[in-house]
PDB file of N, CA and C in Angstrom:
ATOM      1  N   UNK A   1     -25.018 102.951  94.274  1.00  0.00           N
ATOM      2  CA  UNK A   1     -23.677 102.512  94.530  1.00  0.00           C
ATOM      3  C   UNK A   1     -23.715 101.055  94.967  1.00  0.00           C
ATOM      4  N   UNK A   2     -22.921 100.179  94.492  1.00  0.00           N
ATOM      5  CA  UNK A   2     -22.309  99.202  95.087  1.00  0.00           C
ATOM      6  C   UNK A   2     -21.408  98.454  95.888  1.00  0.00           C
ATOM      7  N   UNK A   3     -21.890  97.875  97.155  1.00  0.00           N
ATOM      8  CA  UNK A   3     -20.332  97.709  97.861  1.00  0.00           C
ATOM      9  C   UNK A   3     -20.064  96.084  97.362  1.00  0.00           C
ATOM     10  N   UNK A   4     -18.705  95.770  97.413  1.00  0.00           N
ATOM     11  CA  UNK A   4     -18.708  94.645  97.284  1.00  0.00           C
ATOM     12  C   UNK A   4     -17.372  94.641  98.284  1.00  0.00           C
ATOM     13  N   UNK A   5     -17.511  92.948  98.823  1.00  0.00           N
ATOM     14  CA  UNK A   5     -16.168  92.734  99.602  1.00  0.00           C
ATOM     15  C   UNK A   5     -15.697  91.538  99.144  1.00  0.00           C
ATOM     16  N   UNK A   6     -14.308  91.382  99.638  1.00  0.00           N
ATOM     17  CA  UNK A   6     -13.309  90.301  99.204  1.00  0.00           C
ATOM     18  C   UNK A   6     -13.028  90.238  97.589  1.00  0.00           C
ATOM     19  N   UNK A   7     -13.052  91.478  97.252  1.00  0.00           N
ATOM     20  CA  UNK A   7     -12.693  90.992  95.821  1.00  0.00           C
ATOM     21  C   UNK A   7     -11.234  91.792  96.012  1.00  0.00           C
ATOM     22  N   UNK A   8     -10.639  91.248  94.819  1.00  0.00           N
ATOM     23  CA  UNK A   8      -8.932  91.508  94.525  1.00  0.00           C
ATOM     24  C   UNK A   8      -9.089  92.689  93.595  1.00  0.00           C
ATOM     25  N   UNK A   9      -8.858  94.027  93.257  1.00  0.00           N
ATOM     26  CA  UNK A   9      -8.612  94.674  92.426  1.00  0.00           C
ATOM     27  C   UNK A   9      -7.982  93.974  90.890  1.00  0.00           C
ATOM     28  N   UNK A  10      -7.301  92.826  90.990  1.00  0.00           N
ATOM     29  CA  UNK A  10      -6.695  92.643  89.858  1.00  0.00           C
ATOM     30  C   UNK A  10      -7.859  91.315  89.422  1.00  0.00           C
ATOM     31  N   UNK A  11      -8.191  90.816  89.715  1.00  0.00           N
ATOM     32  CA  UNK A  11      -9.574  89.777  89.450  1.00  0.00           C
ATOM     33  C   UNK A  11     -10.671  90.804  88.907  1.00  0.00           C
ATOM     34  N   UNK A  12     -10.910  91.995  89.513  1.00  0.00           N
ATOM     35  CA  UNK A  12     -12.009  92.579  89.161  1.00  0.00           C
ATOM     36  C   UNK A  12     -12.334  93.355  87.405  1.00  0.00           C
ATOM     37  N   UNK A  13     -12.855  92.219  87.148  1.00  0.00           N
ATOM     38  CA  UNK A  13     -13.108  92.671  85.555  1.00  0.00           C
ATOM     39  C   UNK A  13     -13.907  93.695  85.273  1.00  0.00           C
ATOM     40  N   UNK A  14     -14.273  94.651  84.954  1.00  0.00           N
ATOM     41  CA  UNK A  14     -15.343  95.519  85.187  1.00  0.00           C
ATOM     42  C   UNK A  14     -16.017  95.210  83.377  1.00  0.00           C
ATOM     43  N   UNK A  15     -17.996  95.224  83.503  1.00  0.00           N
ATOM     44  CA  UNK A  15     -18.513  94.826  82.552  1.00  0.00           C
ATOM     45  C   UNK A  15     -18.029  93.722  81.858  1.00  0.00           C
ATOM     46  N   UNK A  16     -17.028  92.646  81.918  1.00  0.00           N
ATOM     47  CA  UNK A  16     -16.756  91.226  81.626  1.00  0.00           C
ATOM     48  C   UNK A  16     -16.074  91.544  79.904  1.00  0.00           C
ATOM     49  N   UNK A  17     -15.231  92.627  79.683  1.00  0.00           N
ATOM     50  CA  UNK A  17     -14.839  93.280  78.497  1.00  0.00           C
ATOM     51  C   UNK A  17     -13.359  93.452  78.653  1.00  0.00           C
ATOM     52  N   UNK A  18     -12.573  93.230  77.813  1.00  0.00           N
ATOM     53  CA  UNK A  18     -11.642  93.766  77.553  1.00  0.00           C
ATOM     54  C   UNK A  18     -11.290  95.002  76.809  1.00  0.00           C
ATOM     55  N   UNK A  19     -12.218  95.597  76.917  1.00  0.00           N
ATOM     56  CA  UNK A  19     -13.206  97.207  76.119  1.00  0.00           C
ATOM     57  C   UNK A  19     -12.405  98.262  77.594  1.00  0.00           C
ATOM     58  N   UNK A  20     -12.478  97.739  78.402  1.00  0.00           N
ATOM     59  CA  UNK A  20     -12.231  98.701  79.474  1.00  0.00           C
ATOM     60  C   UNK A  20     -10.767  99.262  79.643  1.00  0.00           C
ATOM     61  N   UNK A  21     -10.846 100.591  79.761  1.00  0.00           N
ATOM     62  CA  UNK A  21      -9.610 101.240  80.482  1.00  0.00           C
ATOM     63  C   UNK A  21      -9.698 101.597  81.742  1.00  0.00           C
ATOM     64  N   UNK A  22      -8.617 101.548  82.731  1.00  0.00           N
ATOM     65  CA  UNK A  22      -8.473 102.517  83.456  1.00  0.00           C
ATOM     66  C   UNK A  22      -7.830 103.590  83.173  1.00  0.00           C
ATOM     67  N   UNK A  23      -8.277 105.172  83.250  1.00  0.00           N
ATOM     68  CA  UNK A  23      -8.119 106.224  82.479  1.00  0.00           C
ATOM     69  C   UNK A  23      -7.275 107.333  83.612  1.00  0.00           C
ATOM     70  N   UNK A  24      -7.277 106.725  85.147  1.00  0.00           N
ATOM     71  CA  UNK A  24      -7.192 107.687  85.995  1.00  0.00           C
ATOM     72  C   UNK A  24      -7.278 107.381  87.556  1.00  0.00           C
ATOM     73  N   UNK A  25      -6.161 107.347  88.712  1.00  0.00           N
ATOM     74  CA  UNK A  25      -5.862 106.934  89.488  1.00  0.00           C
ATOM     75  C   UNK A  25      -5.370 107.741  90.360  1.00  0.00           C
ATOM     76  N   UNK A  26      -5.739 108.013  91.572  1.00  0.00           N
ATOM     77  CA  UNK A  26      -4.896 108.403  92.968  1.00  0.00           C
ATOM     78  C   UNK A  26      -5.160 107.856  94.006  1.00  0.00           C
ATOM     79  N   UNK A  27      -4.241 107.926  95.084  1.00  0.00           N
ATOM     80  CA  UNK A  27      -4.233 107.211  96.523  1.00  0.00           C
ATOM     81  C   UNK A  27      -3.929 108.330  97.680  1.00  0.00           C
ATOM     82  N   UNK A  28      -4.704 108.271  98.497  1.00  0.00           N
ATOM     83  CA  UNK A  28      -4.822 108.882  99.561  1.00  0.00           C
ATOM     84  C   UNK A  28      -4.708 107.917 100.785  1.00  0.00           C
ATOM     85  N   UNK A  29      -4.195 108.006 101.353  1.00  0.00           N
ATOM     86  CA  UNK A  29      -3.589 106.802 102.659  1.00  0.00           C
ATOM     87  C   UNK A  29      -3.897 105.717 101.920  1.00  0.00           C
ATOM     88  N   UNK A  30      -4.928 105.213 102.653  1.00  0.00           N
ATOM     89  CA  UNK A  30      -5.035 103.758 102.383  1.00  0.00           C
ATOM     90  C   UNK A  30      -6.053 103.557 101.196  1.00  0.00           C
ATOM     91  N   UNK A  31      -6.941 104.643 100.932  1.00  0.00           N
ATOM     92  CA  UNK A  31      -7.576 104.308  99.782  1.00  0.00           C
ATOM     93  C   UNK A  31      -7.216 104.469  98.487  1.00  0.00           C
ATOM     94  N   UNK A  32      -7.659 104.541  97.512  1.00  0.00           N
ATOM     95  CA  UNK A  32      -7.604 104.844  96.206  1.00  0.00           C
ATOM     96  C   UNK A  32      -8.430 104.709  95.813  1.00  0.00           C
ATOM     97  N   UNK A  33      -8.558 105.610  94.483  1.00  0.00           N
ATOM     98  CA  UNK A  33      -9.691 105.956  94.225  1.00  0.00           C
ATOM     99  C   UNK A  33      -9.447 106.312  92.550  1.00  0.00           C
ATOM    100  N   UNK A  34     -10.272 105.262  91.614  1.00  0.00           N
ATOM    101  CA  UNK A  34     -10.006 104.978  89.942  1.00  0.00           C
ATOM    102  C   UNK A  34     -11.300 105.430  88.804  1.00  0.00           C
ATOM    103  N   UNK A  35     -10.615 105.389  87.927  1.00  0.00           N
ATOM    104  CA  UNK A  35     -11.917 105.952  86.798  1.00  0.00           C
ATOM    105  C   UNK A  35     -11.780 105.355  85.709  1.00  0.00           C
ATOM    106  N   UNK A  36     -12.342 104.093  85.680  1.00  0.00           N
ATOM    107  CA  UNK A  36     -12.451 103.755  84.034  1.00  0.00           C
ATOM    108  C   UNK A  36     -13.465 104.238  83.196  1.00  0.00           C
ATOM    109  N   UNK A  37     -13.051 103.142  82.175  1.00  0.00           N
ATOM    110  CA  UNK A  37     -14.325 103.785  80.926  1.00  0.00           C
ATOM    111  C   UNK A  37     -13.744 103.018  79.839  1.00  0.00           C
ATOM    112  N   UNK A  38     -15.329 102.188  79.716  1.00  0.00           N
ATOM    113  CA  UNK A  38     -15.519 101.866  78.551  1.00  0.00           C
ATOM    114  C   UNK A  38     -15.708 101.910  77.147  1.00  0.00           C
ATOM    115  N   UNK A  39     -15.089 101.616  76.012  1.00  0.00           N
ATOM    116  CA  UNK A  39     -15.016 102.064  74.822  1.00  0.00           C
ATOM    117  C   UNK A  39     -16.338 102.096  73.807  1.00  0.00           C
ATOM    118  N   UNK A  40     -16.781 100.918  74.413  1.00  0.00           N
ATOM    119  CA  UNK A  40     -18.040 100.537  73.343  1.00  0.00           C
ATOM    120  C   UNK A  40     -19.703 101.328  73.965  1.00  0.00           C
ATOM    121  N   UNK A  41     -19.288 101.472  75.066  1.00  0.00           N
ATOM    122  CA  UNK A  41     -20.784 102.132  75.514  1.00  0.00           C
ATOM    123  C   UNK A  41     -20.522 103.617  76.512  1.00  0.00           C
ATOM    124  N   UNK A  42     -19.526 103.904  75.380  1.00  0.00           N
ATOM    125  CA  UNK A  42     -18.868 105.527  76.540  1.00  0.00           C
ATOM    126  C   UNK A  42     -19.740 105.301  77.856  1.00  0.00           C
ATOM    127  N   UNK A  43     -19.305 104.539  79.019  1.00  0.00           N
ATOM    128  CA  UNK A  43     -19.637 104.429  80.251  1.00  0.00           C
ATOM    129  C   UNK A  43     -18.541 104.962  81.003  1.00  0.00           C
ATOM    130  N   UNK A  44     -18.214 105.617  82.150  1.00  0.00           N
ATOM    131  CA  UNK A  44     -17.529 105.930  82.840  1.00  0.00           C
ATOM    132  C   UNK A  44     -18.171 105.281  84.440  1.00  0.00           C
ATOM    133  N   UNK A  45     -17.057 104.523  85.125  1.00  0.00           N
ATOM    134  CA  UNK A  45     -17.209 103.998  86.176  1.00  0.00           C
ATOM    135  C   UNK A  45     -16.228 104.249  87.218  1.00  0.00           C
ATOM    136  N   UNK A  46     -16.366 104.779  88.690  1.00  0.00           N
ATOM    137  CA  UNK A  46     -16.028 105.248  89.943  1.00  0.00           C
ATOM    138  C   UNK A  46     -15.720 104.267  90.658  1.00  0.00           C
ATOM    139  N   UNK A  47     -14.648 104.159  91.302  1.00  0.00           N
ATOM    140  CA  UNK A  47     -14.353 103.006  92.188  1.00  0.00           C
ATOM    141  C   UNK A  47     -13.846 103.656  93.251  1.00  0.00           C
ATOM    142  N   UNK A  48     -13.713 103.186  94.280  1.00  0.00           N
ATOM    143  CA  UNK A  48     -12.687 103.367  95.284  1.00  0.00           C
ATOM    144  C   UNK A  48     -12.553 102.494  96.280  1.00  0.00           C
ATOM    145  N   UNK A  49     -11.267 101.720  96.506  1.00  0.00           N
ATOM    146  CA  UNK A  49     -11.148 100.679  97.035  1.00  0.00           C
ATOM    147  C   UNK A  49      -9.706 100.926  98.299  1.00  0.00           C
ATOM    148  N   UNK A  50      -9.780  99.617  99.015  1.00  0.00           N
ATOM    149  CA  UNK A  50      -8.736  99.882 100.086  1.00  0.00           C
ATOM    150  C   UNK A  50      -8.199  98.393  99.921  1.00  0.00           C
ATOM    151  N   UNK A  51      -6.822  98.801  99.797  1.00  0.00           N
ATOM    152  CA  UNK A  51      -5.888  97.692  99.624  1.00  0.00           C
ATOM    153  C   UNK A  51      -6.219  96.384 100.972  1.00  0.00           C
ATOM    154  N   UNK A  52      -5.979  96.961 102.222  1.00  0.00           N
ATOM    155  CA  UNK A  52      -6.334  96.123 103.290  1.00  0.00           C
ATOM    156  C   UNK A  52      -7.085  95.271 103.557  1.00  0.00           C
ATOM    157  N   UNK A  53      -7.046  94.221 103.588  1.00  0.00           N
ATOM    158  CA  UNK A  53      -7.469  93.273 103.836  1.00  0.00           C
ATOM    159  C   UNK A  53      -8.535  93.014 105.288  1.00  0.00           C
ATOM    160  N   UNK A  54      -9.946  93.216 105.417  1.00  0.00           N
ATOM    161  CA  UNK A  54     -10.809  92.397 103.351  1.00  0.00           C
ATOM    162  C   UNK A  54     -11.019  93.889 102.366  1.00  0.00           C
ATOM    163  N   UNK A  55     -10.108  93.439 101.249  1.00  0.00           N
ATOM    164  CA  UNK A  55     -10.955  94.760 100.021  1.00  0.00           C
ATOM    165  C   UNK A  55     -11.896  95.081 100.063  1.00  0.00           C
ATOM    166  N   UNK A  56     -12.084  97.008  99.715  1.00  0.00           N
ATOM    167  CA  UNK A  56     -13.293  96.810  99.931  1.00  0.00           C
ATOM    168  C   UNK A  56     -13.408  97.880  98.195  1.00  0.00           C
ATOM    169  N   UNK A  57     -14.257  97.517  97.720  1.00  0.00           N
ATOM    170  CA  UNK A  57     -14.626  97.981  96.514  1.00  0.00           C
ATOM    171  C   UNK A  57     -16.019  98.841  96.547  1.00  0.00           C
ATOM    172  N   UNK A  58     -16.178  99.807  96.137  1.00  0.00           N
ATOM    173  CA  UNK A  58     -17.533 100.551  95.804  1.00  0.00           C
ATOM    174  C   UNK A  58     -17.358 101.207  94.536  1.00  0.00           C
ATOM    175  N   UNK A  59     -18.267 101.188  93.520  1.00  0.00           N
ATOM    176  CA  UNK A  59     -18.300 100.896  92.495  1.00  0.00           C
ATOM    177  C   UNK A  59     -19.931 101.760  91.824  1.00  0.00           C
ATOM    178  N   UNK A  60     -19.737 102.857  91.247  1.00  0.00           N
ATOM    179  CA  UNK A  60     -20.606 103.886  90.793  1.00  0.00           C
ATOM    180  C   UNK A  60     -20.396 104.131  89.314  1.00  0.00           C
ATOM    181  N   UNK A  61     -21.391 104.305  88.315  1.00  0.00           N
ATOM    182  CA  UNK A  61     -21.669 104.498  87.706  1.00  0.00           C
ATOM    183  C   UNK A  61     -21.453 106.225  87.374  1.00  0.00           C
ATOM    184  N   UNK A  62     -20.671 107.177  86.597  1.00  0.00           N
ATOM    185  CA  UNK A  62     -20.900 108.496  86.421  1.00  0.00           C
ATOM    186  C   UNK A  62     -20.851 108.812  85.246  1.00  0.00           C
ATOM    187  N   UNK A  63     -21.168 110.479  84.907  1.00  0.00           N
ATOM    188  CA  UNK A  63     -21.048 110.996  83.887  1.00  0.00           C
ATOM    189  C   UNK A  63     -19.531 111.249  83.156  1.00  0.00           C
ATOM    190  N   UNK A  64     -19.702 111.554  82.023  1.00  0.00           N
ATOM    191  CA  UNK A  64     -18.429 112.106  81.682  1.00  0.00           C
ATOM    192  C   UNK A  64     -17.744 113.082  82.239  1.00  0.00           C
ATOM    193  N   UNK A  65     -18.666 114.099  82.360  1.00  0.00           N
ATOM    194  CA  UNK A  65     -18.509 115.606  83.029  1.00  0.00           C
ATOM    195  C   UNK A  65     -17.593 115.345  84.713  1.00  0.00           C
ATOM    196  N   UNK A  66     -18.749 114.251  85.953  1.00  0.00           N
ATOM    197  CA  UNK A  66     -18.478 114.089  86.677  1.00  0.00           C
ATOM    198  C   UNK A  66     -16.654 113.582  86.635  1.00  0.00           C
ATOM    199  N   UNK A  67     -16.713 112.179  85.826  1.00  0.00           N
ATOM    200  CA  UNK A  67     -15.234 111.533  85.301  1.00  0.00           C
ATOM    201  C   UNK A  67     -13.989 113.305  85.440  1.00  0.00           C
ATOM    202  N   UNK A  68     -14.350 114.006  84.481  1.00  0.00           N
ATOM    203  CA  UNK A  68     -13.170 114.957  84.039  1.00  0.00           C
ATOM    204  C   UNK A  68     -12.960 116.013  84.924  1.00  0.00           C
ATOM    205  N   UNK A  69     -14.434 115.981  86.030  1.00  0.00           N
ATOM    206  CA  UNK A  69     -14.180 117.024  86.804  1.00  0.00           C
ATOM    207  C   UNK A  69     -13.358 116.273  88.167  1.00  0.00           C
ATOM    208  N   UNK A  70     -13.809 114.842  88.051  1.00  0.00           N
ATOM    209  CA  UNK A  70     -12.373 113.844  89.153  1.00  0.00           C
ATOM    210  C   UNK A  70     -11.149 114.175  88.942  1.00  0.00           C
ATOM    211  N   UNK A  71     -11.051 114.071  87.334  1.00  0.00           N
ATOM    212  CA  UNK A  71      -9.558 114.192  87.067  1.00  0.00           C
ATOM    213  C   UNK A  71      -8.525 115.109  86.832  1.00  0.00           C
ATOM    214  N   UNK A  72      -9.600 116.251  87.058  1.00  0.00           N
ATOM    215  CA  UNK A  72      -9.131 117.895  86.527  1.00  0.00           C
ATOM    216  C   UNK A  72      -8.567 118.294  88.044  1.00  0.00           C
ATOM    217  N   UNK A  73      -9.335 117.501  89.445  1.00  0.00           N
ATOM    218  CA  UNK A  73      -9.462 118.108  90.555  1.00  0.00           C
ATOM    219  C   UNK A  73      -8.005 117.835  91.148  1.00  0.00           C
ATOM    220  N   UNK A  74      -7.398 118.509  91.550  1.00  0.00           N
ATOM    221  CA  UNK A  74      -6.355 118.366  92.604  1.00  0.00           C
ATOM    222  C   UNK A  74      -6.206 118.393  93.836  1.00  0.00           C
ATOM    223  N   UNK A  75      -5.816 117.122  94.525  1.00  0.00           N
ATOM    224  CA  UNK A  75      -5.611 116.846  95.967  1.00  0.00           C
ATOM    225  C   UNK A  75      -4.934 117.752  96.541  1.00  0.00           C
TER     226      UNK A  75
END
């Protein structure tokens, strides 16, 4: 996993592609928590970040399986 700080959610390019979707989104208080995925190298990538200032971004690498079982799951 990766942490990174001070970055802006909307600056944050993920893999430097315009290949990328975000496929999948929820917020729980202050966090949120996203699932893209890339077109050209079926990659699926985990984020979860907090709006508040300083951002904080963490940033994981997962499976597909993992991805659908995020998005299947209900809060």
């Amino acid at each position: 996993m990766k942490l990174l700080r001070n970055i802006k959610l909307d600056n944050y390019n993920f893999y430097n592609s315009g290949a990328t979707r975000k496929i999948f989104s929820v917020g729980y208080e202050n966090l949120t928590t996203f699932v893209y995925y890339q077109d050209a190298s079926n990659r699926y990538t985990l984020v979860i970040a907090k709006g508040d200032d300083p951002p904080l971004i963490v940033e994981k690498k997962i499976t597909r399986a993992e991805a659908f079982r995020l998005m299947n799951t209900r809060p």
